[in-house]
Protein backbone atom coordinates (compact mmCIF):
# COMPACT_ATOMS: atom_id res chain seq x y z
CA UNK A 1 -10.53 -2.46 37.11
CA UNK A 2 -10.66 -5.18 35.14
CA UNK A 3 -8.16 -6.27 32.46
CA UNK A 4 -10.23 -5.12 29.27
CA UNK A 5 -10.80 -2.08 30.98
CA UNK A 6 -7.30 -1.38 31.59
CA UNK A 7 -6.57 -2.60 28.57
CA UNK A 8 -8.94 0.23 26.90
CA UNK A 9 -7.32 2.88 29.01
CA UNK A 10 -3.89 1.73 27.59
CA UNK A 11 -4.53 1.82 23.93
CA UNK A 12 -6.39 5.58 24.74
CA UNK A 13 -3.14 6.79 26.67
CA UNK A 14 -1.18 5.42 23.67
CA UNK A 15 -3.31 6.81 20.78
CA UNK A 16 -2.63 10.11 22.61
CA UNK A 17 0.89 9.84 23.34
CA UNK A 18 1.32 9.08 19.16
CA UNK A 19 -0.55 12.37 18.49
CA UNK A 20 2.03 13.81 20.59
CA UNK A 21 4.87 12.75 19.01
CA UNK A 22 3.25 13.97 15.54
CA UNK A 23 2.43 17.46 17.31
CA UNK A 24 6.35 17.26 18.46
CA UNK A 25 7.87 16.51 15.27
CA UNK A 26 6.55 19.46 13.57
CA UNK A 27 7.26 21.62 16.33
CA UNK A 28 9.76 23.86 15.58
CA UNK A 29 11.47 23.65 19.18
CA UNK A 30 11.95 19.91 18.66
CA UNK A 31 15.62 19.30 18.27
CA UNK A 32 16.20 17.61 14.36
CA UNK A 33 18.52 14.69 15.84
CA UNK A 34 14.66 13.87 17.66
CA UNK A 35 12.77 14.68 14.25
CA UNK A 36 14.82 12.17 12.79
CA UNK A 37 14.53 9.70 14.95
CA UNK A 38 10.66 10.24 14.98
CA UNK A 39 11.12 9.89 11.11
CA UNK A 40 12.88 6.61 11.35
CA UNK A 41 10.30 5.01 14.03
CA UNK A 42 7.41 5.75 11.91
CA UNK A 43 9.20 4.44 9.00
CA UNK A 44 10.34 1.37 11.00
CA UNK A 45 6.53 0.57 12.59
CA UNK A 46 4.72 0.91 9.51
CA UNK A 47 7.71 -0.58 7.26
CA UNK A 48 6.79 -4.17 5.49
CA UNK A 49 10.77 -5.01 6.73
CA UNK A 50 11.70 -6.25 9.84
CA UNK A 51 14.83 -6.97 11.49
CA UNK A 52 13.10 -9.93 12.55
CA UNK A 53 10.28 -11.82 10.21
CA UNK A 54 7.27 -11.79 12.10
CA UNK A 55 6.32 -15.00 10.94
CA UNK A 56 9.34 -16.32 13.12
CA UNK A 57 7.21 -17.87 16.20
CA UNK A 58 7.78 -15.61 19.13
CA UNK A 59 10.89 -13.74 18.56
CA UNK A 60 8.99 -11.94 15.55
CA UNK A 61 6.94 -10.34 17.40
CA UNK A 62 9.66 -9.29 20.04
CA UNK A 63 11.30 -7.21 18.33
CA UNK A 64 8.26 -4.87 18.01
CA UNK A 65 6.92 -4.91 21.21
CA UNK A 66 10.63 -4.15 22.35
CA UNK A 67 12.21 -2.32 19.93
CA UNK A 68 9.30 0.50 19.47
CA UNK A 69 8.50 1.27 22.76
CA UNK A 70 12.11 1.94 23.79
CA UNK A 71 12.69 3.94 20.86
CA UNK A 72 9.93 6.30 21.70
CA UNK A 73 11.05 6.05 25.64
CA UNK A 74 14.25 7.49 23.60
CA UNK A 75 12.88 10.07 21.59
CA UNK A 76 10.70 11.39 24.57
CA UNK A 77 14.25 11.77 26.37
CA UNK A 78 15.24 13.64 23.68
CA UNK A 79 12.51 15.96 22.58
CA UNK A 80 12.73 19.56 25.73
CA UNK A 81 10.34 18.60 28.70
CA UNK A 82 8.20 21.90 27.46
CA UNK A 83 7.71 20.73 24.29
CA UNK A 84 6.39 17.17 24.53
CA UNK A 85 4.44 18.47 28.17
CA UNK A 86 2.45 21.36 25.07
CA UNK A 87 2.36 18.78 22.99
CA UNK A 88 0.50 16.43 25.07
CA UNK A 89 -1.81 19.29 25.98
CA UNK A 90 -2.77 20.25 22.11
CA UNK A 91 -3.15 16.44 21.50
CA UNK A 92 -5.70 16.07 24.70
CA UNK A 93 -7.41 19.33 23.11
CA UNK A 94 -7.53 18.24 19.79
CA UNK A 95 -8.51 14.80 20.63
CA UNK A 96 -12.48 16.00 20.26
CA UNK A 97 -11.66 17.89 17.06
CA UNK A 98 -10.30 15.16 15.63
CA UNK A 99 -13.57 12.29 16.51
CA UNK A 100 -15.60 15.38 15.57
CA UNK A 101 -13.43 14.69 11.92
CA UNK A 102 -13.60 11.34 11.96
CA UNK A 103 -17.02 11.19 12.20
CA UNK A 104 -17.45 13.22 9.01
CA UNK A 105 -14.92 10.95 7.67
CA UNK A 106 -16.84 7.77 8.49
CA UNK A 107 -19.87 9.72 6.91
CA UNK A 108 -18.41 10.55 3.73
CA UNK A 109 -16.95 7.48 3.04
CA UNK A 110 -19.97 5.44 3.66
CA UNK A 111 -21.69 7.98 1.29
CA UNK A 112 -18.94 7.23 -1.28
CA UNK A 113 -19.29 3.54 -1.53
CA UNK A 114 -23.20 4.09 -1.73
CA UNK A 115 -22.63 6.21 -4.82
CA UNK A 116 -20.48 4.03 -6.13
CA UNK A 117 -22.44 1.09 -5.43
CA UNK A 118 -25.46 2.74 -6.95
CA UNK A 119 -23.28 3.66 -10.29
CA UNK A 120 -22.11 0.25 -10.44
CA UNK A 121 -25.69 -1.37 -9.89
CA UNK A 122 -26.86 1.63 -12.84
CA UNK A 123 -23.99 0.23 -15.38
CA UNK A 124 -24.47 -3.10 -14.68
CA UNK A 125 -28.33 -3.45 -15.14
CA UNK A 126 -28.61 -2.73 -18.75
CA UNK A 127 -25.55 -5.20 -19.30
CA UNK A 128 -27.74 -8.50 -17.66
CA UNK A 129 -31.34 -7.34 -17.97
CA UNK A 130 -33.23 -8.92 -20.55
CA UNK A 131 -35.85 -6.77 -22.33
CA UNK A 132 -39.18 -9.43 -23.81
CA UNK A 133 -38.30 -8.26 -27.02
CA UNK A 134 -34.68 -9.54 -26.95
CA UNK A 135 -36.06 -13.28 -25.19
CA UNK A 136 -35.75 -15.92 -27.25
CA UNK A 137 -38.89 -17.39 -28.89
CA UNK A 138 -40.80 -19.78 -26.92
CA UNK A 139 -40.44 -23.80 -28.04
CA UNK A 140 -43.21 -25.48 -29.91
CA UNK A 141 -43.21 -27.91 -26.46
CA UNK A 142 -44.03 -25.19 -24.18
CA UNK A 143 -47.22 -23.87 -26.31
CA UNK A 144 -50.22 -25.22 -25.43
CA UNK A 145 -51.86 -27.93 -27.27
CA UNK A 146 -54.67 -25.55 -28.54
CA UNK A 147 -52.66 -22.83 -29.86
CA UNK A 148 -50.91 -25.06 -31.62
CA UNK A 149 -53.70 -26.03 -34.24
């Protein structure tokens, strides 16, 4: 396998894994201490704030590919073997559901930005188009000589 490939398989395993952990967290068997957590992770990953600038060369970054992963190695620990092993099965199940969705999604929002495209295009028109009756009068220099007698 080759590393792209792997790499592929990776990034599958981990979208799945995330819709997990949203399937767990609003499962009502989930223990709150592990909602909470989830809560915090999400808020941490998708927070502007770091503990460590990422623009720091190297150690920026470390602290997300370290931090995140072992909180969610925690969570998992704490979230009932049944629960995340249902979850996991509802996330694999939904997983078609959901590209089914996001197709549509893709759709409609391509559909969107035509229409507004097309209003913008229909307001703008009238604003920069020049009728022949509005255009200014031609110069004596660009008449021909024999209309000009």
């Amino acid at each position: 396998m080759s590393r792209l490939e792997n790499l592929k398989r990776r990034a599958r395993e981990l979208k799945r894994e995330i819709a997990a952990l949203f399937l767990a967290m609003r499962h009502p068997r989930t223990p709150w201490y592990a909602k909470l957590l989830l809560l915090a992770i999400v808020a941490y990953a998708l927070s502007p704030i770091d503990l460590i600038p990422d623009f720091v060369p190297v150690i920026g970054l470390l602290d997300d590919i370290l931090l995140l992963p072992l909180a969610i190695a925690l969570v998992l620990k704490m979230i009932p073997e049944t629960v995340i092993a249902e979850c996991r099965a509802r996330a694999v199940t939904n997983e078609m559901e959901r590209s089914r969705v996001g197709r549509f999604g893709a759709i409609f929002v391509v559909l969107l930005w035509l229409a507004l495209l097309i209003l913008a295009a229909s307001w703008a028109y009238p604003a920069f188009a020049q009728s022949p009756r509005d255009a200014a009068p031609p110069i004596a220099a660009d008449v021909p000589y024999s209309v000009r007698r």
